[in-house]
N, C-alpha and C. Protein backbone atom coordinates (compact mmCIF):
# COMPACT_ATOMS: atom_id res chain seq x y z
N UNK A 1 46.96 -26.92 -20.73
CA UNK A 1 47.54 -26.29 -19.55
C UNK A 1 46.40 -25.61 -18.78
N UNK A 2 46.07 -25.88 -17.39
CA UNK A 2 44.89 -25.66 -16.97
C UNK A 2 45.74 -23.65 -16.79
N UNK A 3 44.24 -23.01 -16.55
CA UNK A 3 43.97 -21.94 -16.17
C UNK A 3 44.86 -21.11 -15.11
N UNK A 4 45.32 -21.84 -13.88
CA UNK A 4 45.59 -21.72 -12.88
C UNK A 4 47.02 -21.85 -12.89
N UNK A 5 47.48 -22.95 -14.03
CA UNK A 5 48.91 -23.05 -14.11
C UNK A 5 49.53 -21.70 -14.91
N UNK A 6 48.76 -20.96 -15.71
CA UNK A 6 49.03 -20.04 -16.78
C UNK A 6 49.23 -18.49 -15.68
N UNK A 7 48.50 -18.89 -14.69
CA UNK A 7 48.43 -17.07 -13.80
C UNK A 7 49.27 -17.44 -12.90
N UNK A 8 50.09 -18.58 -12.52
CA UNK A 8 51.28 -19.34 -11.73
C UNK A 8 52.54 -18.63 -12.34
N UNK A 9 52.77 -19.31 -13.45
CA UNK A 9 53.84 -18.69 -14.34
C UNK A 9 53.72 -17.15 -14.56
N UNK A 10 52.57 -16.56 -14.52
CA UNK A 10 52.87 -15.33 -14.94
C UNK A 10 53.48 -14.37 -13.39
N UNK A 11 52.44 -14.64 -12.73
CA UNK A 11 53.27 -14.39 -11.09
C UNK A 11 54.65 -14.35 -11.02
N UNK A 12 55.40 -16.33 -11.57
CA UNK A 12 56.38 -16.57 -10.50
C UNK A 12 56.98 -15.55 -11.53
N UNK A 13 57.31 -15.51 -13.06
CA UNK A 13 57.78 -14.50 -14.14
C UNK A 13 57.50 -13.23 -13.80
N UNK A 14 56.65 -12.28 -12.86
CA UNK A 14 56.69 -11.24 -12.68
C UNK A 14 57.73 -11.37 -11.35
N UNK A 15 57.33 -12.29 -10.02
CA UNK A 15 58.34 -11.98 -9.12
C UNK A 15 59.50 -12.06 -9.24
N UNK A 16 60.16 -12.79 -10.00
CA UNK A 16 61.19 -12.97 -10.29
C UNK A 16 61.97 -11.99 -11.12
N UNK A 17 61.14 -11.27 -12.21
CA UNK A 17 62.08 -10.11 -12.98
C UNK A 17 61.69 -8.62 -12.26
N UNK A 18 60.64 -8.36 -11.13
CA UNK A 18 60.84 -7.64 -10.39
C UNK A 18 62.13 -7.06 -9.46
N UNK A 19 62.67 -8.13 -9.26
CA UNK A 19 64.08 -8.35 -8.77
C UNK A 19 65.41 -7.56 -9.15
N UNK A 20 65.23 -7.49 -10.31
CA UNK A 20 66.38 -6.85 -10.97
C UNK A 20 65.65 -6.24 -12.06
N UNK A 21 65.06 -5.61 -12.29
CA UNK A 21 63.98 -4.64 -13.36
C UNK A 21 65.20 -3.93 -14.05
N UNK A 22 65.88 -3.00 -13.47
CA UNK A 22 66.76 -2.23 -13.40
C UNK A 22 67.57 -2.40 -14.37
N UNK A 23 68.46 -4.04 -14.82
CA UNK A 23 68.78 -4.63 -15.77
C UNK A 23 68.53 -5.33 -16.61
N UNK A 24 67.11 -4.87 -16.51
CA UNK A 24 66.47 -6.07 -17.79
C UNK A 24 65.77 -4.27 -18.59
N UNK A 25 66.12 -5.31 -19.98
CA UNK A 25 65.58 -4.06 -21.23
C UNK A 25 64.23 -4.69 -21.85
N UNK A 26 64.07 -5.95 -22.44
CA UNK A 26 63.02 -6.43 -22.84
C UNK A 26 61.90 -7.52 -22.08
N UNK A 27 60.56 -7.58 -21.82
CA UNK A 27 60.67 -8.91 -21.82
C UNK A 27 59.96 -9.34 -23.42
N UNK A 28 59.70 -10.66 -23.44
CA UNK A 28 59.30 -11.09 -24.63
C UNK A 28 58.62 -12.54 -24.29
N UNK A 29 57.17 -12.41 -24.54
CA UNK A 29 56.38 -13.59 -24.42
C UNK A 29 55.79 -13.95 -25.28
N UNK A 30 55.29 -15.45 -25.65
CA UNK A 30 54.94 -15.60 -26.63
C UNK A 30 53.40 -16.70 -26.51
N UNK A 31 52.17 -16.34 -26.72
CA UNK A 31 51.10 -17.44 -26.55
C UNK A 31 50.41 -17.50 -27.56
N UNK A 32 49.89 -18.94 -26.86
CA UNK A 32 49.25 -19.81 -28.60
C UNK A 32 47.67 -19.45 -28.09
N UNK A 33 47.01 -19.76 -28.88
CA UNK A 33 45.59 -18.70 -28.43
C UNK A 33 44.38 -19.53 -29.28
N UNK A 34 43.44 -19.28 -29.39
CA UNK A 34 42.33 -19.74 -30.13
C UNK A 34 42.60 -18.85 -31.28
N UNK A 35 42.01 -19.16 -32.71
CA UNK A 35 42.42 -18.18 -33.70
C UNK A 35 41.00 -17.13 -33.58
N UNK A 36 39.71 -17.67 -32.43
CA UNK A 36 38.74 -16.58 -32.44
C UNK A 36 38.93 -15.87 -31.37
N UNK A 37 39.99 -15.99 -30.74
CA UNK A 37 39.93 -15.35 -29.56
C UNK A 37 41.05 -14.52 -29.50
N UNK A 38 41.69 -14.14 -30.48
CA UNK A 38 43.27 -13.49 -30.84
C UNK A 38 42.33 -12.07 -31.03
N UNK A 39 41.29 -11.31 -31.40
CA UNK A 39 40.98 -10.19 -31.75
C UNK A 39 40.61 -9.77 -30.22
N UNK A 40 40.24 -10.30 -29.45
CA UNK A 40 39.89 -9.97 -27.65
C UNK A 40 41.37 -9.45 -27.66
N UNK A 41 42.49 -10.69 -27.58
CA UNK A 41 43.46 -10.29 -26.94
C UNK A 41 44.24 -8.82 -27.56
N UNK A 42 43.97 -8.38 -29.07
CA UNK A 42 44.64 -7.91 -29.49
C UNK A 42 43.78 -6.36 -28.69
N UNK A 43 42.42 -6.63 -28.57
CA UNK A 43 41.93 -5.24 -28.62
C UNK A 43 42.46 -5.01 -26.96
N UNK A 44 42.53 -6.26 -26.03
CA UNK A 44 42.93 -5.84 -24.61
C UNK A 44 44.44 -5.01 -25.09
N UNK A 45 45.08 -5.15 -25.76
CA UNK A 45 46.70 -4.86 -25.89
C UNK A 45 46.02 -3.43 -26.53
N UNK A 46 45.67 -2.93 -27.23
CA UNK A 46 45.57 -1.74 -27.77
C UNK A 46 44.73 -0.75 -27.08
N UNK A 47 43.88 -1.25 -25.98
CA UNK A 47 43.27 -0.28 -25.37
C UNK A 47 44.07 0.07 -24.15
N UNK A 48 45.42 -0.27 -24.16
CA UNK A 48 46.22 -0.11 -23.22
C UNK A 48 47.34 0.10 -23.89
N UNK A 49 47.52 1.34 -24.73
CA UNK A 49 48.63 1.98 -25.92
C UNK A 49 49.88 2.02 -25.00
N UNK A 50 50.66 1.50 -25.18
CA UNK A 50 52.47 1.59 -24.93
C UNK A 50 52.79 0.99 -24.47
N UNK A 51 51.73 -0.24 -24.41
CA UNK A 51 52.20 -1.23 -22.87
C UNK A 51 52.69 -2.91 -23.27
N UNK A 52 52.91 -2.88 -24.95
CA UNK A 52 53.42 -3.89 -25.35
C UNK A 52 53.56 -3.83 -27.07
N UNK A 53 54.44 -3.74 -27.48
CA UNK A 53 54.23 -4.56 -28.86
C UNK A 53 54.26 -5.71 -29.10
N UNK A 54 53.52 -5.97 -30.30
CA UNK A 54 52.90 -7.26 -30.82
C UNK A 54 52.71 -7.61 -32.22
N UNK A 55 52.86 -9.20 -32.31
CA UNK A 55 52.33 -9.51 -33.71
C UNK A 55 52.03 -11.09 -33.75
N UNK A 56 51.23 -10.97 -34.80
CA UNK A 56 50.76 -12.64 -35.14
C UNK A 56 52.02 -13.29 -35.72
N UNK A 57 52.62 -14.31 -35.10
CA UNK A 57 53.86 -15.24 -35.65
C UNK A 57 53.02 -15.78 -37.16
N UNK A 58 53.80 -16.03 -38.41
CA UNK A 58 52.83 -17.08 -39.39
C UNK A 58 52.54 -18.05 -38.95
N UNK A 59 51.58 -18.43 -39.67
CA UNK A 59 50.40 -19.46 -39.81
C UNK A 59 50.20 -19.89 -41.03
N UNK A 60 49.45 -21.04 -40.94
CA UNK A 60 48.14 -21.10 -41.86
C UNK A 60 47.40 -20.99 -42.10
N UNK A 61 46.66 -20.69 -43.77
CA UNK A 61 45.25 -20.59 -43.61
C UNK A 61 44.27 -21.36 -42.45
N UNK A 62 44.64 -22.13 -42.52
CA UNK A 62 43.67 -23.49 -41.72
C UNK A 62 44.08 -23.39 -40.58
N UNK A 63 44.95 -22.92 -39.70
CA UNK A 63 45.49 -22.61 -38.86
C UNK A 63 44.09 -22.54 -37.53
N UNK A 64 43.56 -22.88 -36.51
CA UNK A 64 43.42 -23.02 -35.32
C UNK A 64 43.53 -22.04 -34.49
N UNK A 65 44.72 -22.21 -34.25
CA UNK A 65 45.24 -21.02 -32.97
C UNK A 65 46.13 -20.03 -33.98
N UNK A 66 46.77 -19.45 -33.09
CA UNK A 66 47.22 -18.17 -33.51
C UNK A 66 48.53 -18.19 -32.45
N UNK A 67 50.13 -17.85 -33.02
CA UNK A 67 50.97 -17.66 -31.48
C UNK A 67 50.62 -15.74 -31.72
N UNK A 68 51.22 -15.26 -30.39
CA UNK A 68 51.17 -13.81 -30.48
C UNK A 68 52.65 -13.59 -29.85
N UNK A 69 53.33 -12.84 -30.69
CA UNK A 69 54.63 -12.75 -30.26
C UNK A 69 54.48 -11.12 -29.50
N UNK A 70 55.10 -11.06 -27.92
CA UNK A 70 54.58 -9.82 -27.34
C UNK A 70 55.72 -9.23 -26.87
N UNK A 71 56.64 -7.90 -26.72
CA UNK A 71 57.77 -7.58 -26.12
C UNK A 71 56.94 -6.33 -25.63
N UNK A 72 58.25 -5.83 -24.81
CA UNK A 72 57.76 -4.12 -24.37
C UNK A 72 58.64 -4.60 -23.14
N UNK A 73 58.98 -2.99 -22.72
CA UNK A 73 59.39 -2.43 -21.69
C UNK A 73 59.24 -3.06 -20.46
N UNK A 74 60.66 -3.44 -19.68
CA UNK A 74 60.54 -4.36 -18.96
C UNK A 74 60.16 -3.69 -17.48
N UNK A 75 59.62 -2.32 -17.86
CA UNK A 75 59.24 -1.90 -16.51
C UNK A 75 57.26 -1.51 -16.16
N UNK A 76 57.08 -2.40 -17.85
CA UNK A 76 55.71 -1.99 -17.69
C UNK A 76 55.02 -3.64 -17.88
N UNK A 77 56.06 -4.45 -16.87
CA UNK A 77 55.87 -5.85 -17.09
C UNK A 77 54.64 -6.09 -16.33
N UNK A 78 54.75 -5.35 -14.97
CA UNK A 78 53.54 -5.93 -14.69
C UNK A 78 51.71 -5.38 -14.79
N UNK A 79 52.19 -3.72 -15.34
CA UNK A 79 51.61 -3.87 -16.02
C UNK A 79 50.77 -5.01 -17.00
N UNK A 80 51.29 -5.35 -18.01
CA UNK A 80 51.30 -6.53 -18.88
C UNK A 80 50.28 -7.79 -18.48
N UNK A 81 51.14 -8.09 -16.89
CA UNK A 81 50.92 -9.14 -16.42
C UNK A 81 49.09 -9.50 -15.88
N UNK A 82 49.16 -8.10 -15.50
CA UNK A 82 47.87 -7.13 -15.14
C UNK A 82 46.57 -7.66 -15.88
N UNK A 83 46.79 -7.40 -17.12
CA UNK A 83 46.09 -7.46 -18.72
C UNK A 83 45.80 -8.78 -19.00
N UNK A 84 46.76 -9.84 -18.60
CA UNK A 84 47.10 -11.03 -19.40
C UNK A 84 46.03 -11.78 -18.26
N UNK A 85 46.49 -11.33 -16.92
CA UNK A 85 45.11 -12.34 -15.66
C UNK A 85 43.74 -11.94 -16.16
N UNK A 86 43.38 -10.70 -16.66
CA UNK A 86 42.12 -10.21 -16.63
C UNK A 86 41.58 -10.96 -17.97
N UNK A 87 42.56 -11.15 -18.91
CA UNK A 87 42.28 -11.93 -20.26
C UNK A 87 41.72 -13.37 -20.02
N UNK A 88 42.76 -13.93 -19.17
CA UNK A 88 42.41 -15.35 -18.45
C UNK A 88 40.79 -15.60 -17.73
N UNK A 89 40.42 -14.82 -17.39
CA UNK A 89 39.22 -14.91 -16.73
C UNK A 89 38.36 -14.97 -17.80
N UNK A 90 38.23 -14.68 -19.12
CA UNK A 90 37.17 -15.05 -20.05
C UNK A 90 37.89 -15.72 -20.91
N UNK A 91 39.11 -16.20 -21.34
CA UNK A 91 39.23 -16.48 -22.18
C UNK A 91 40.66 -17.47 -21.88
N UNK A 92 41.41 -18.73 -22.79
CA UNK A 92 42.59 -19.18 -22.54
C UNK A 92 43.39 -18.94 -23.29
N UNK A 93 44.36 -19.20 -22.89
CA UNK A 93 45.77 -19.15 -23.99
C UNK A 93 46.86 -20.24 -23.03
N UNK A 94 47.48 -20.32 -23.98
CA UNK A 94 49.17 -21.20 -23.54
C UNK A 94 50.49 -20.51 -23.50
N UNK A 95 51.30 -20.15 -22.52
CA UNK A 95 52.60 -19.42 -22.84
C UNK A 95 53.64 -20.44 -23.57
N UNK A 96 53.89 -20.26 -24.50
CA UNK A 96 55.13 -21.20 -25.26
C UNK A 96 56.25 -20.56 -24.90
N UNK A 97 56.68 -19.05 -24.33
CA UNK A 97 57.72 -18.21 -24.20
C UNK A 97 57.59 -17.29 -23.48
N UNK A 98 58.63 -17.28 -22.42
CA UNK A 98 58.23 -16.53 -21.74
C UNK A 98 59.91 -15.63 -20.97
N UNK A 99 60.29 -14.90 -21.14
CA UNK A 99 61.35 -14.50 -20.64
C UNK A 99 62.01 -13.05 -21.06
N UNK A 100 62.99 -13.04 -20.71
CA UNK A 100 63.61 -11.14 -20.21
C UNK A 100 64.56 -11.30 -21.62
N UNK A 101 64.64 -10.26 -22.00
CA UNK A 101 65.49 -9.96 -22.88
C UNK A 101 66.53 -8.74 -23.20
């Protein structure tokens, strides 16, 4: 999934739950990642405390990539969204999930 398609989706997914914020409680996204490049993403998520929880879905040892299962507060989405473009610029990932909860 090129680069460009990944900050597309995250856009049209922010304009769209901008809309009704008000009634949305979760969102919940989910990306597949390099398995060396999951400690970047984790430290971008923690140097920005409250602005998502997270965890590594299982794997395998031998395992590749890594998914990262991500929720939080659907009013600190774009926040989030914020984090996830600036990640993109050094590094890729794939959204497998992406939606309000």
């Amino acid at each position: 999934m090129p680069l460009d398609n990944n900050m597309q989706i995250l856009q049209e997914f922010l304009n769209q739950s901008l809309i009704d914020v008000k009634n949305l409680k979760l969102y919940h996204i989910v990306l597949e990642l390099k398995k060396e490049d999951s400690a970047f993403l984790y430290f971008q998520l923690e140097s920005n405390d409250g602005l998502a929880f997270y965890s590594t879905l299982p794997f395998t040892p031998h395992d590749q990539t890594r998914l990262i299962d991500i929720k939080g507060d659907a009013r600190l989405l774009e926040s989030l969204i914020k984090v996830l473009k600036g990640y993109l610029e050094h590094r890729q990932f794939f959204i497998r999930t992406i939606e309000t909860i």
